[in-house]
PDB file of N, CA and C in Angstrom:
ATOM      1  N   UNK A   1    -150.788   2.765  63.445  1.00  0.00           N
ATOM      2  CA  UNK A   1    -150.958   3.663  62.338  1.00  0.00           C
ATOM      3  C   UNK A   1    -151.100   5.086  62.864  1.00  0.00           C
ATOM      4  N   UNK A   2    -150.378   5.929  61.917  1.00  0.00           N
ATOM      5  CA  UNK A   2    -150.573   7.406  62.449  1.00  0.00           C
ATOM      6  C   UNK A   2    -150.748   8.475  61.412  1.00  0.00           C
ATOM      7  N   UNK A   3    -151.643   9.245  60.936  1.00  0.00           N
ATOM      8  CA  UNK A   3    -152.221   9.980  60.399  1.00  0.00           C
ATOM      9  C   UNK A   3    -152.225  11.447  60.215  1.00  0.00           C
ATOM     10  N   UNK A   4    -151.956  12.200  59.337  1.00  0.00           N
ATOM     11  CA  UNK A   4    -152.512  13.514  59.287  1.00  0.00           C
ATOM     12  C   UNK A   4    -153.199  13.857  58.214  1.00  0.00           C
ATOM     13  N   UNK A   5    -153.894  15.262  58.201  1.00  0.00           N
ATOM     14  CA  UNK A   5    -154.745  15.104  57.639  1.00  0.00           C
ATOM     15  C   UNK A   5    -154.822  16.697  56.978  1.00  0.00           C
ATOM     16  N   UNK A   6    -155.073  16.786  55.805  1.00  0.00           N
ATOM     17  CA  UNK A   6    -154.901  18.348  55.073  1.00  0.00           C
ATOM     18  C   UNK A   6    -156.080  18.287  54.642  1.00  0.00           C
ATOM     19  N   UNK A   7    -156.801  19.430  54.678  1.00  0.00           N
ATOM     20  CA  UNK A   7    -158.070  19.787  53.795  1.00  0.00           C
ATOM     21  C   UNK A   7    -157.932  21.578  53.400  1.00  0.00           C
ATOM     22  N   UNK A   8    -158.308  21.414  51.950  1.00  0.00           N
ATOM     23  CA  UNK A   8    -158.405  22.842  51.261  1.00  0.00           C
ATOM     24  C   UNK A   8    -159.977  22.827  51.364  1.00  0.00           C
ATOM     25  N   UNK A   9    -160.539  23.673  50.124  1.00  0.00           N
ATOM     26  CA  UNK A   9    -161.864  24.255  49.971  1.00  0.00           C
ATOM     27  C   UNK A   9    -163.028  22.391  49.553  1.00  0.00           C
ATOM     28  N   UNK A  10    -162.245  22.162  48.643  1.00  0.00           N
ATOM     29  CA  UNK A  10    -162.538  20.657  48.078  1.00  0.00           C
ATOM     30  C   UNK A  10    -162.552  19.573  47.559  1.00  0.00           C
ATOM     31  N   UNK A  11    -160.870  19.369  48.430  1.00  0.00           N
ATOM     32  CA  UNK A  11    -160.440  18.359  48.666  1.00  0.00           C
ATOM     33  C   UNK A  11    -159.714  17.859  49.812  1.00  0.00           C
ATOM     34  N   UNK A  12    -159.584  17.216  50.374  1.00  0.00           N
ATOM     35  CA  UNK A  12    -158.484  16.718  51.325  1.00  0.00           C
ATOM     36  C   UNK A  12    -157.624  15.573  51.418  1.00  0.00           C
ATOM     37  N   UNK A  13    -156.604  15.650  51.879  1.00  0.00           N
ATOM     38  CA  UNK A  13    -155.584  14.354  51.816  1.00  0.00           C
ATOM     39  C   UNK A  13    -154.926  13.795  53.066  1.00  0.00           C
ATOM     40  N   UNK A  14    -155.106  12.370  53.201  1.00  0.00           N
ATOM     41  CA  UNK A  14    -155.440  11.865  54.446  1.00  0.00           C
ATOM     42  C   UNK A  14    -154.326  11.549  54.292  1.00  0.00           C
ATOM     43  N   UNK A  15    -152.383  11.439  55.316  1.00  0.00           N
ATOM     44  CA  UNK A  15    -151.805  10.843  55.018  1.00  0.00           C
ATOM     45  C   UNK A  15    -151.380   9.845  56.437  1.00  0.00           C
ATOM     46  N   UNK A  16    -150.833   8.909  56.401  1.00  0.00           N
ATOM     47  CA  UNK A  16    -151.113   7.495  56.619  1.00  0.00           C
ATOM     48  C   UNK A  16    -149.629   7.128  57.317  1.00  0.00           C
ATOM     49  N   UNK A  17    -149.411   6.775  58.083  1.00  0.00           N
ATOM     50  CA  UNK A  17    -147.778   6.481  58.249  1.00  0.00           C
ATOM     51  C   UNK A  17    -148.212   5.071  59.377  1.00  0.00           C
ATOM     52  N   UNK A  18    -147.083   4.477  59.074  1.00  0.00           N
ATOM     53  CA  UNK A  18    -146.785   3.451  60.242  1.00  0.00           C
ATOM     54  C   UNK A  18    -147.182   2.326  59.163  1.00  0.00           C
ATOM     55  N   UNK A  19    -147.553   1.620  60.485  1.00  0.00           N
ATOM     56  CA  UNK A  19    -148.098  -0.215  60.512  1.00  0.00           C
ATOM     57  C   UNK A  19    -149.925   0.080  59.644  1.00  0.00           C
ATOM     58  N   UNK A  20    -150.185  -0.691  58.626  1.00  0.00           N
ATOM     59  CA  UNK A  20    -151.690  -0.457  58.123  1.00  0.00           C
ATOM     60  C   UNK A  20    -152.192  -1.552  58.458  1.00  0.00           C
ATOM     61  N   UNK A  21    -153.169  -1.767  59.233  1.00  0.00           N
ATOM     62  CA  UNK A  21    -154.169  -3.081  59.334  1.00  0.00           C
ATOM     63  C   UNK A  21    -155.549  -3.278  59.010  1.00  0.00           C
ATOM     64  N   UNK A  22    -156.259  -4.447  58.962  1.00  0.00           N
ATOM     65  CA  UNK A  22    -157.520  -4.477  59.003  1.00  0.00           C
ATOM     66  C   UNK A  22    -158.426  -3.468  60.070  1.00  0.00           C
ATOM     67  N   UNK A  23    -157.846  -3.541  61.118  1.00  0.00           N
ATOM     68  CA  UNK A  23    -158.755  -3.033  62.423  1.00  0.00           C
ATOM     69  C   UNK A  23    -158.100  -1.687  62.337  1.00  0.00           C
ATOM     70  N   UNK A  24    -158.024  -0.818  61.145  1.00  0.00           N
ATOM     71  CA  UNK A  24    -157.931   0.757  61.302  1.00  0.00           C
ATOM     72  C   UNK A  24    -159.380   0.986  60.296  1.00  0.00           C
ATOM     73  N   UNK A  25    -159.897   0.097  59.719  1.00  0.00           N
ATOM     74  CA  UNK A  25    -160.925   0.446  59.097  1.00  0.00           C
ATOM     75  C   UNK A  25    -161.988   1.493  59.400  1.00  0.00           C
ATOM     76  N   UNK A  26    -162.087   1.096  60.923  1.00  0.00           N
ATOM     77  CA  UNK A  26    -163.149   2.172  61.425  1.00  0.00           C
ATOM     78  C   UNK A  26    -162.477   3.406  62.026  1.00  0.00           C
ATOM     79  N   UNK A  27    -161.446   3.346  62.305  1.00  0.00           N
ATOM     80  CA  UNK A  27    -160.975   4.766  63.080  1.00  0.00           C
ATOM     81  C   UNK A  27    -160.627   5.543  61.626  1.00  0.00           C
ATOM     82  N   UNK A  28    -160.303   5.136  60.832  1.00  0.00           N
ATOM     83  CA  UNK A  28    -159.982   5.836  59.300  1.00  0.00           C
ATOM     84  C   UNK A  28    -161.659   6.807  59.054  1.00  0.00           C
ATOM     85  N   UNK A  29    -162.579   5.768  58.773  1.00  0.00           N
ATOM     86  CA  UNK A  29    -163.861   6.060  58.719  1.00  0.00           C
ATOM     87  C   UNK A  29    -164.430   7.219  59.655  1.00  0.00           C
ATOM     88  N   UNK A  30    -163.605   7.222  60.846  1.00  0.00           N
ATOM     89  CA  UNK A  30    -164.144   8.159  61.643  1.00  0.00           C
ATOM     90  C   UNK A  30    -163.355   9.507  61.498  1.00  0.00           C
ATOM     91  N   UNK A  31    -162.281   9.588  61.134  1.00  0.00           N
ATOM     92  CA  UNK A  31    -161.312  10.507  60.393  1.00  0.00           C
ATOM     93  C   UNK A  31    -161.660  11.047  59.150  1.00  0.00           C
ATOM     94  N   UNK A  32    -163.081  10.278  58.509  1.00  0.00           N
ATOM     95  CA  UNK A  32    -163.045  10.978  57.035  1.00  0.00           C
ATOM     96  C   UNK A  32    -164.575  11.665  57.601  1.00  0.00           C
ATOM     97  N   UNK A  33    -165.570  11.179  58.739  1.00  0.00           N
ATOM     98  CA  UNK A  33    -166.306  11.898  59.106  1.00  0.00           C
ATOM     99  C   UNK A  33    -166.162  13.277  59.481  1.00  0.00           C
ATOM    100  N   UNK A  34    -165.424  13.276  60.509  1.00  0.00           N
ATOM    101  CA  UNK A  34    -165.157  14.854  60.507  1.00  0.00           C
ATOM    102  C   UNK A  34    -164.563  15.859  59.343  1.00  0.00           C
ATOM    103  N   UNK A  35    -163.484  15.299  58.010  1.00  0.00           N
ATOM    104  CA  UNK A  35    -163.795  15.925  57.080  1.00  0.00           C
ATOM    105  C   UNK A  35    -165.088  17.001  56.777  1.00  0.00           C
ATOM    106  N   UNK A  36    -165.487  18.073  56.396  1.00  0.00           N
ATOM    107  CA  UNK A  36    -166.213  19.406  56.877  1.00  0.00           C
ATOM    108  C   UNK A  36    -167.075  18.697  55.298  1.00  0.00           C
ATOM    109  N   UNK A  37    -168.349  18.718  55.136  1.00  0.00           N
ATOM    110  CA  UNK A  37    -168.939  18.344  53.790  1.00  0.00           C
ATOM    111  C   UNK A  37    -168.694  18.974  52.567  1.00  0.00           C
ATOM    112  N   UNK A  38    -168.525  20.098  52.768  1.00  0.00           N
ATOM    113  CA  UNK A  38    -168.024  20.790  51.352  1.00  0.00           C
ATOM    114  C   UNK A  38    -166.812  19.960  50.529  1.00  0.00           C
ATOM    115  N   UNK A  39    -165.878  19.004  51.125  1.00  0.00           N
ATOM    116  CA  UNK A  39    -165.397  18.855  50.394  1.00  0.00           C
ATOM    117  C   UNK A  39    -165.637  17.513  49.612  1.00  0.00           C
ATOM    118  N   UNK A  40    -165.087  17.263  48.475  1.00  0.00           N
ATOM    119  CA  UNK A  40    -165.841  16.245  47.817  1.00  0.00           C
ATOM    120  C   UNK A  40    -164.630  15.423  47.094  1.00  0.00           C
ATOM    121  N   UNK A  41    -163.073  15.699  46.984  1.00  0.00           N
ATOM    122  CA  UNK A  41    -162.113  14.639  46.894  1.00  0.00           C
ATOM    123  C   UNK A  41    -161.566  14.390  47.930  1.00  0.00           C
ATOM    124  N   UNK A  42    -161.329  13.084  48.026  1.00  0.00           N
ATOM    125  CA  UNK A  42    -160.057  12.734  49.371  1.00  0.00           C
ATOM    126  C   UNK A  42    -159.071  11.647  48.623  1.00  0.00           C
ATOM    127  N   UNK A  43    -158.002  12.371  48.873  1.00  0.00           N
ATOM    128  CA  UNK A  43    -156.965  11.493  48.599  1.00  0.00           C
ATOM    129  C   UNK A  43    -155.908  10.813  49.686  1.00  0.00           C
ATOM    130  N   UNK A  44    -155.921   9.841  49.286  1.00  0.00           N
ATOM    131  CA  UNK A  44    -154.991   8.900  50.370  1.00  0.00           C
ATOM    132  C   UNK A  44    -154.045   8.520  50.552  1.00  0.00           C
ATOM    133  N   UNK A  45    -152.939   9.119  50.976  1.00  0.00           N
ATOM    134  CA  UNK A  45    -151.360   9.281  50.825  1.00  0.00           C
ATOM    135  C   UNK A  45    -150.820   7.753  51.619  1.00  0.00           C
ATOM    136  N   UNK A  46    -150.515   7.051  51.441  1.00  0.00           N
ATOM    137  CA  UNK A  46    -150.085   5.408  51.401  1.00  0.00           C
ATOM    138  C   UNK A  46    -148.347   5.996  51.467  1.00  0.00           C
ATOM    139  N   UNK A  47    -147.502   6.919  51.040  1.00  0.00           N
ATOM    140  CA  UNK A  47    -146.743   6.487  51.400  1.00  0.00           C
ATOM    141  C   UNK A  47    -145.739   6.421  52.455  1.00  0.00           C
ATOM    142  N   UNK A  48    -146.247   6.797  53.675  1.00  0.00           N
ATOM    143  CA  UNK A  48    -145.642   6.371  54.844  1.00  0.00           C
ATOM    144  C   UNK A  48    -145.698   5.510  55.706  1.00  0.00           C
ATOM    145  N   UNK A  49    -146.600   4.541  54.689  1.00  0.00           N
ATOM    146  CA  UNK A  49    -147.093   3.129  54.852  1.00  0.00           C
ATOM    147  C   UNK A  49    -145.650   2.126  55.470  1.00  0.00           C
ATOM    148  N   UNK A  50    -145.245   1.811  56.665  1.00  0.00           N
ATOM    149  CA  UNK A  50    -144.160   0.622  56.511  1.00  0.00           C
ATOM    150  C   UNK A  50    -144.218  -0.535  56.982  1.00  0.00           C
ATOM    151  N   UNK A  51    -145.384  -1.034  57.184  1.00  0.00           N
ATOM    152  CA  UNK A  51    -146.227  -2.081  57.714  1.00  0.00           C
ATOM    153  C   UNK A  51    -147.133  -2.224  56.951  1.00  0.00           C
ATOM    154  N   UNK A  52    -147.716  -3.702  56.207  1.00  0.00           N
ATOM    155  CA  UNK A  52    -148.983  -3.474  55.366  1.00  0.00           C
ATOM    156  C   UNK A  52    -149.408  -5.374  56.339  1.00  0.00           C
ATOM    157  N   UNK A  53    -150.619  -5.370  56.987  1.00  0.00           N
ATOM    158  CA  UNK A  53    -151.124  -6.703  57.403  1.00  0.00           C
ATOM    159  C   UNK A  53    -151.656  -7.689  55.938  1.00  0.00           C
ATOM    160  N   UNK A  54    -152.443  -8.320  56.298  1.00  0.00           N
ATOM    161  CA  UNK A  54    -153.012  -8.688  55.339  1.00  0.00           C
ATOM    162  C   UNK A  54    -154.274  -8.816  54.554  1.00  0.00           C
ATOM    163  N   UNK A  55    -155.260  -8.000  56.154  1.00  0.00           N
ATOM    164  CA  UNK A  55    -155.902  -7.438  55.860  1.00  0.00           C
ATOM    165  C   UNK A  55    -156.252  -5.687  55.555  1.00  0.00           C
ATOM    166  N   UNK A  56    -154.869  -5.188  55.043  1.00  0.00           N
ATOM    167  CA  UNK A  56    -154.376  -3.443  55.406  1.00  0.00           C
ATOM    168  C   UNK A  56    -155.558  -3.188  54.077  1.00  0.00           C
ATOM    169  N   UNK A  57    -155.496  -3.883  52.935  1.00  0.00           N
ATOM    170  CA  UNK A  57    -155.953  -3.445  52.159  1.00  0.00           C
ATOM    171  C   UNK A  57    -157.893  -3.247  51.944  1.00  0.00           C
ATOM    172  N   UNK A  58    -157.984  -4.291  52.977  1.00  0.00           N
ATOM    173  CA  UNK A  58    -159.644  -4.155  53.145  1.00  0.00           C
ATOM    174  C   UNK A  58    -160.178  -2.689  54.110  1.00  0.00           C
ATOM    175  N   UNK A  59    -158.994  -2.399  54.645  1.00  0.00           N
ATOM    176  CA  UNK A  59    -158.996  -0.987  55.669  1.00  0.00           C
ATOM    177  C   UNK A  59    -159.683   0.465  54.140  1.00  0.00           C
ATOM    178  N   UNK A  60    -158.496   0.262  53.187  1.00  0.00           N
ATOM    179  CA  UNK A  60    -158.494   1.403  52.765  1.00  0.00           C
ATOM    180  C   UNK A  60    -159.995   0.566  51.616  1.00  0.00           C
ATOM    181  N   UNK A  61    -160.007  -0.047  50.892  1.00  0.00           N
ATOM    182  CA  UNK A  61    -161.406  -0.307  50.449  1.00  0.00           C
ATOM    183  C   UNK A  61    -162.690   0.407  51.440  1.00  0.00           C
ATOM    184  N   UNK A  62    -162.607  -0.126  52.529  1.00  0.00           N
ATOM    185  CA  UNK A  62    -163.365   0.091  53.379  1.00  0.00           C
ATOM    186  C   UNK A  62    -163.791   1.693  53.381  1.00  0.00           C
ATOM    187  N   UNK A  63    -162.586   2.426  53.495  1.00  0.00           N
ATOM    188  CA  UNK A  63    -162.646   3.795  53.428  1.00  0.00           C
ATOM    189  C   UNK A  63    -163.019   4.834  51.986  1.00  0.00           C
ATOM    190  N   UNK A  64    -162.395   3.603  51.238  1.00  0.00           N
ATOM    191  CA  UNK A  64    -163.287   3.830  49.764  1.00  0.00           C
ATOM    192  C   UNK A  64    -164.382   3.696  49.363  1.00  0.00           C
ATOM    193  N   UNK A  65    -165.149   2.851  49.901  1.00  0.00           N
ATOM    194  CA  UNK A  65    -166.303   2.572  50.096  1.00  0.00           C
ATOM    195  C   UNK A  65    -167.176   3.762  50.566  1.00  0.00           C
ATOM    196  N   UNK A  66    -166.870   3.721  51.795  1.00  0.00           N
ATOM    197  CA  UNK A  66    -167.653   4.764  52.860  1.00  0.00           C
ATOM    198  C   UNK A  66    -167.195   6.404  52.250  1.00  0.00           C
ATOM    199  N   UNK A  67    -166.636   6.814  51.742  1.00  0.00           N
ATOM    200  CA  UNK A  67    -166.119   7.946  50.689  1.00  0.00           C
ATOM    201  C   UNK A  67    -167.157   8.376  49.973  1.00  0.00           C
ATOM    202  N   UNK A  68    -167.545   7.279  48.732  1.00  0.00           N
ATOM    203  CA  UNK A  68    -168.056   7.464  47.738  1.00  0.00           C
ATOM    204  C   UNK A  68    -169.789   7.063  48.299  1.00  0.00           C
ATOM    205  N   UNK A  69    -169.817   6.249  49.362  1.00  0.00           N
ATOM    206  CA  UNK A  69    -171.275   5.973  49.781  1.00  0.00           C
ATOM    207  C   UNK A  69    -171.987   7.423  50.292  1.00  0.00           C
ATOM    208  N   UNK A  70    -170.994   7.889  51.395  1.00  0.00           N
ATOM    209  CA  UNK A  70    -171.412   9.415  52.280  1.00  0.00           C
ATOM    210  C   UNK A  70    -171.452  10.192  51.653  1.00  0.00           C
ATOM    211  N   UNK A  71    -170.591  10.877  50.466  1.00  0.00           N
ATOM    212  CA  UNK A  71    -170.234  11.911  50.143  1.00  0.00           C
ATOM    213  C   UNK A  71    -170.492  11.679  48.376  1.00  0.00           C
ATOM    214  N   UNK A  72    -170.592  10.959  47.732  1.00  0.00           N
ATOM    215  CA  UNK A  72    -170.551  11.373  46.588  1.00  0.00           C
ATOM    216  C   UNK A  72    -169.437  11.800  45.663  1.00  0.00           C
ATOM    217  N   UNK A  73    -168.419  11.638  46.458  1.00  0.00           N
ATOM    218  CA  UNK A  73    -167.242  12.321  46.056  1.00  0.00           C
ATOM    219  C   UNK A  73    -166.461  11.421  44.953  1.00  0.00           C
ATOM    220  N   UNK A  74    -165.052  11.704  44.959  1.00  0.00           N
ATOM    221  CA  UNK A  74    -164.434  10.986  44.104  1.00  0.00           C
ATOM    222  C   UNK A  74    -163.205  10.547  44.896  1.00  0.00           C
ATOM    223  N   UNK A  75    -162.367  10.192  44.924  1.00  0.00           N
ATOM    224  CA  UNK A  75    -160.765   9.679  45.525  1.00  0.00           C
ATOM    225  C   UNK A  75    -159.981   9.358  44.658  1.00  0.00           C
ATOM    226  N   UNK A  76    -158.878   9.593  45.207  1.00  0.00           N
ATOM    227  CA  UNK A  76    -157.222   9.008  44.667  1.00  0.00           C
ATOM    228  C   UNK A  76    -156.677   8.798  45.677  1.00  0.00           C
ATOM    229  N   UNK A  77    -155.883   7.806  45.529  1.00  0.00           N
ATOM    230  CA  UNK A  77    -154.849   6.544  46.310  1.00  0.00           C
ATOM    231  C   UNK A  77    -153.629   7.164  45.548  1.00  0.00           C
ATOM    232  N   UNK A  78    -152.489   7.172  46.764  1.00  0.00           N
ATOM    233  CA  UNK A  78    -151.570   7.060  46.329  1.00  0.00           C
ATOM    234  C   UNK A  78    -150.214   6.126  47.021  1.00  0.00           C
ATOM    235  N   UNK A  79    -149.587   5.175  46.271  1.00  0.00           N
ATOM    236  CA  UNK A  79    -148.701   4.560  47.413  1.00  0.00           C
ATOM    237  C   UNK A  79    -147.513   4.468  46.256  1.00  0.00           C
ATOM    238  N   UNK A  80    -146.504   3.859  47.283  1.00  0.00           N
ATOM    239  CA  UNK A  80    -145.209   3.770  46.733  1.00  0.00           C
ATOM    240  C   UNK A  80    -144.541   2.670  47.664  1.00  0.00           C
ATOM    241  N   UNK A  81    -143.467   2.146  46.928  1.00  0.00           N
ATOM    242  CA  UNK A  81    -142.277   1.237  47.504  1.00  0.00           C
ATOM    243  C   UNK A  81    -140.989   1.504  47.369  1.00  0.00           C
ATOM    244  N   UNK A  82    -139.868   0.651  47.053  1.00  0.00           N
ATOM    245  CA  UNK A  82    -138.922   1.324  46.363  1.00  0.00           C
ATOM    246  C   UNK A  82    -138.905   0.475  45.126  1.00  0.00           C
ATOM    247  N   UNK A  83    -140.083  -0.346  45.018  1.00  0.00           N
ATOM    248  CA  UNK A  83    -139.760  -0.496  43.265  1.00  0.00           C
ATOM    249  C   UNK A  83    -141.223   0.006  42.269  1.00  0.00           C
ATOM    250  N   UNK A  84    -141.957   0.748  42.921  1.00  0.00           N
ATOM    251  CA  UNK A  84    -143.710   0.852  42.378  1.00  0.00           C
ATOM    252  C   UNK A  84    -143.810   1.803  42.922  1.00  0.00           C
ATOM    253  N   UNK A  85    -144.680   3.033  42.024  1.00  0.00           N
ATOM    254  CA  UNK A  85    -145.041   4.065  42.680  1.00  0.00           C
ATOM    255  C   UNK A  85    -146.320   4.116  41.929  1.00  0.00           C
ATOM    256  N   UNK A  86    -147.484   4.247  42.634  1.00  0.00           N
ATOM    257  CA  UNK A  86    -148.756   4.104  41.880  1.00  0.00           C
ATOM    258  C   UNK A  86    -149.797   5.214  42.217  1.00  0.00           C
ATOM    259  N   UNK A  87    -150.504   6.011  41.355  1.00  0.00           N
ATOM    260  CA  UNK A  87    -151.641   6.530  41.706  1.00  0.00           C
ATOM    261  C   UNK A  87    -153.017   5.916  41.247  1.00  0.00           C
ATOM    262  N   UNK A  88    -154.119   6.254  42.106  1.00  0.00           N
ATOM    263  CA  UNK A  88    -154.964   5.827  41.207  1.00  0.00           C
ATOM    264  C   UNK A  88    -156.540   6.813  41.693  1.00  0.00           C
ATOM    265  N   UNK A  89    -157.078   7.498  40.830  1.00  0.00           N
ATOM    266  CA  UNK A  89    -158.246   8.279  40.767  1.00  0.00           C
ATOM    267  C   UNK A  89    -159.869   7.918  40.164  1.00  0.00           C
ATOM    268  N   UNK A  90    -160.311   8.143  40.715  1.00  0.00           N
ATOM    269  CA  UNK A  90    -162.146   7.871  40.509  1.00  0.00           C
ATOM    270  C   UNK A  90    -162.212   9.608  39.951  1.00  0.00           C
ATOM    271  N   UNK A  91    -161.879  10.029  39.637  1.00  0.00           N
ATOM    272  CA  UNK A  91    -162.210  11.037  38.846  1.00  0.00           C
ATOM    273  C   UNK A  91    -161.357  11.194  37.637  1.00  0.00           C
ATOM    274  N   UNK A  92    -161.971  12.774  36.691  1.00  0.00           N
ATOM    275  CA  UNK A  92    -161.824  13.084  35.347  1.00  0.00           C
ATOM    276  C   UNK A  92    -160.462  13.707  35.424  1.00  0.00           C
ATOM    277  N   UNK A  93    -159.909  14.130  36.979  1.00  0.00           N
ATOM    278  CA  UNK A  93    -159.045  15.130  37.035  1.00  0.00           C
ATOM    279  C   UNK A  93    -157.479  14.575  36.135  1.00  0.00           C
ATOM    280  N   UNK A  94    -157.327  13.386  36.457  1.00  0.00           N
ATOM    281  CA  UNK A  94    -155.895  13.189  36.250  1.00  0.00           C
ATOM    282  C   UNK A  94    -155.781  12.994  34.566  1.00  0.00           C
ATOM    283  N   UNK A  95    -156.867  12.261  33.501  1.00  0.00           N
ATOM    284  CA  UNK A  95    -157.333  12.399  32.138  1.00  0.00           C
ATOM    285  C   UNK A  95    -156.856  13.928  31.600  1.00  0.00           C
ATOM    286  N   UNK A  96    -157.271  15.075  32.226  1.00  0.00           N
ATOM    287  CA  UNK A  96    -157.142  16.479  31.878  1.00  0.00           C
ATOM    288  C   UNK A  96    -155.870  16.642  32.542  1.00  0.00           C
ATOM    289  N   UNK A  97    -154.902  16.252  33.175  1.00  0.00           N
ATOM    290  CA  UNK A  97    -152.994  16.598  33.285  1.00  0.00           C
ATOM    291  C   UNK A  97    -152.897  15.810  32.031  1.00  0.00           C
ATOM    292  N   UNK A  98    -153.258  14.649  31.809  1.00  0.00           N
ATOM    293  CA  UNK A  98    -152.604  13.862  30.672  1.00  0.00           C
ATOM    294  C   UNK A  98    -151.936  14.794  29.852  1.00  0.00           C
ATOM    295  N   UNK A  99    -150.610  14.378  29.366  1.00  0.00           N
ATOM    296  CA  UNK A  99    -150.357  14.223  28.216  1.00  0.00           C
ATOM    297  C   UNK A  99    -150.535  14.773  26.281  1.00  0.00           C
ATOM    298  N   UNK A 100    -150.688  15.431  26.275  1.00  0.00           N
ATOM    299  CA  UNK A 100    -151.318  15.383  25.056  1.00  0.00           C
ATOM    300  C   UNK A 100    -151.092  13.812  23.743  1.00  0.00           C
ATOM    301  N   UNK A 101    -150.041  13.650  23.997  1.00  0.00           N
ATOM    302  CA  UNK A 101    -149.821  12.185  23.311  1.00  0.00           C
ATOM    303  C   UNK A 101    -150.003  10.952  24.043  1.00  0.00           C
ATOM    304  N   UNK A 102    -150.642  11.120  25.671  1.00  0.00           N
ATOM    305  CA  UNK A 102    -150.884   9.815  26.057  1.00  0.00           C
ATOM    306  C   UNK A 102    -152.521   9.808  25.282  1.00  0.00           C
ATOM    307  N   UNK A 103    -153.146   8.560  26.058  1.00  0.00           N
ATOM    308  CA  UNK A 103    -154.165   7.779  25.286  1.00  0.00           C
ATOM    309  C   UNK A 103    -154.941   8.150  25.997  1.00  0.00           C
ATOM    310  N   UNK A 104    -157.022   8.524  25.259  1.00  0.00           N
ATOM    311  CA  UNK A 104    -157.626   8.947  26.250  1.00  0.00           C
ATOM    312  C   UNK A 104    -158.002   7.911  27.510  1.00  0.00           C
ATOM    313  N   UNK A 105    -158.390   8.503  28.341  1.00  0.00           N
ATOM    314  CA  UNK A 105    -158.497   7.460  29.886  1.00  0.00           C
ATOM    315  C   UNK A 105    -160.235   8.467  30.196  1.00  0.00           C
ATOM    316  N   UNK A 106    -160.736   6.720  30.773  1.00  0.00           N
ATOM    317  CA  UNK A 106    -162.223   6.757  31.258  1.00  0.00           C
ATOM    318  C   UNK A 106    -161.718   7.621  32.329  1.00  0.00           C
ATOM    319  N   UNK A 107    -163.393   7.581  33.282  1.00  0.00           N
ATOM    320  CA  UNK A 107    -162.929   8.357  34.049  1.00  0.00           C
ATOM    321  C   UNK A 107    -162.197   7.590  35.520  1.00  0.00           C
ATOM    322  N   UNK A 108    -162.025   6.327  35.410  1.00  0.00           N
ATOM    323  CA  UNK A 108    -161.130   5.862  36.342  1.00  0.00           C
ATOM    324  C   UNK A 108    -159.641   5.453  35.823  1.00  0.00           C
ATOM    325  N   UNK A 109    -158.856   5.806  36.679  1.00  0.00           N
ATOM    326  CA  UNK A 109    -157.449   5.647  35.710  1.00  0.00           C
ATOM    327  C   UNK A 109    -156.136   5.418  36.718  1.00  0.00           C
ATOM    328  N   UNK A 110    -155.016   4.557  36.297  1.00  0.00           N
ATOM    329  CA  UNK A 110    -154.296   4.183  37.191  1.00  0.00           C
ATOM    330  C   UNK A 110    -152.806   4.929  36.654  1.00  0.00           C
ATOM    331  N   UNK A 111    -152.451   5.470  37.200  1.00  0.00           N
ATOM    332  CA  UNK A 111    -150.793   6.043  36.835  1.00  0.00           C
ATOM    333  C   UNK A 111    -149.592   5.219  37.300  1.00  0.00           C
ATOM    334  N   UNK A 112    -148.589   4.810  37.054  1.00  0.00           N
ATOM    335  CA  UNK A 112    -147.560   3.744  37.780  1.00  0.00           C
ATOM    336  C   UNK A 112    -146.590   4.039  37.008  1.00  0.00           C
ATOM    337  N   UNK A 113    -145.155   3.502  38.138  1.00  0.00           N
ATOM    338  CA  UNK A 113    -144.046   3.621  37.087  1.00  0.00           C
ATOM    339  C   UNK A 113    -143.185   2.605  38.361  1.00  0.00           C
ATOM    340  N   UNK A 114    -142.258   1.976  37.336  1.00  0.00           N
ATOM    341  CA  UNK A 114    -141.783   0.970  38.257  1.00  0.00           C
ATOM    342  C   UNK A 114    -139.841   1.568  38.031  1.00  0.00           C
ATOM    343  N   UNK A 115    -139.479   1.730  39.579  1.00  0.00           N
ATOM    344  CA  UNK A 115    -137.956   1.830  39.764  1.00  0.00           C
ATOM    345  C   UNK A 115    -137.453   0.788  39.591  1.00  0.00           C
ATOM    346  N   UNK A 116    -136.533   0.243  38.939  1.00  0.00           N
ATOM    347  CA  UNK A 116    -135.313  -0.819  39.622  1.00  0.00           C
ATOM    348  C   UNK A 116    -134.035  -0.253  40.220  1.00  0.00           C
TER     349      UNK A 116
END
């Protein structure tokens, strides 16, 4: 797995490339430590994901976890394939882009749209 990593004033976005496994759990974790505290979203760019194990997905839980435990913050996931492209946010932010004719959304909310 190979990584970069963007941070503005308060937010940052971790993005992700390669092979994803169980055993990146902690080096991820140690990548969102140095994140600077001021900031308080991190979003997780999944799509340069081209390897997923089977435990890939307990990696990024893991990092979701430890996110919202340390920091208080909020997150969004984002991944894609070539038939699913999905976001998904722990915050109010993506409710306020909505739509004016979509439907209101709590404050956790999943965005998707499927290619064929």
């Amino acid at each position: 797995m190979e990584h970069a990593l963007e941070v503005s004033e308060r937010s940052a976005t971790l993005y992700l490339s390669g092979a994803l496994s169980a055993a990146d759990a902690f080096p991820l974790r140690r990548i969102c430590r140095e994140i600077p505290a001021c900031v308080r979203t991190l979003r997780l760019d999944l799509n340069g994901v081209t390897a997923i194990d089977d435990g890939a997905m307990e990696s990024v839980r893991a990092v979701v976890r430890y996110w919202k435990h340390s920091r208080g913050g909020s997150f969004r996931l984002s991944l894609a394939t070539s038939h699913l492209v999905a976001t998904v946010s722990s915050s109010d932010a993506v409710a306020d882009r909505a739509p004016a004719h979509a439907a209101p959304t709590s404050g956790n909310a999943a965005l998707m749209g499927v290619f064929l």
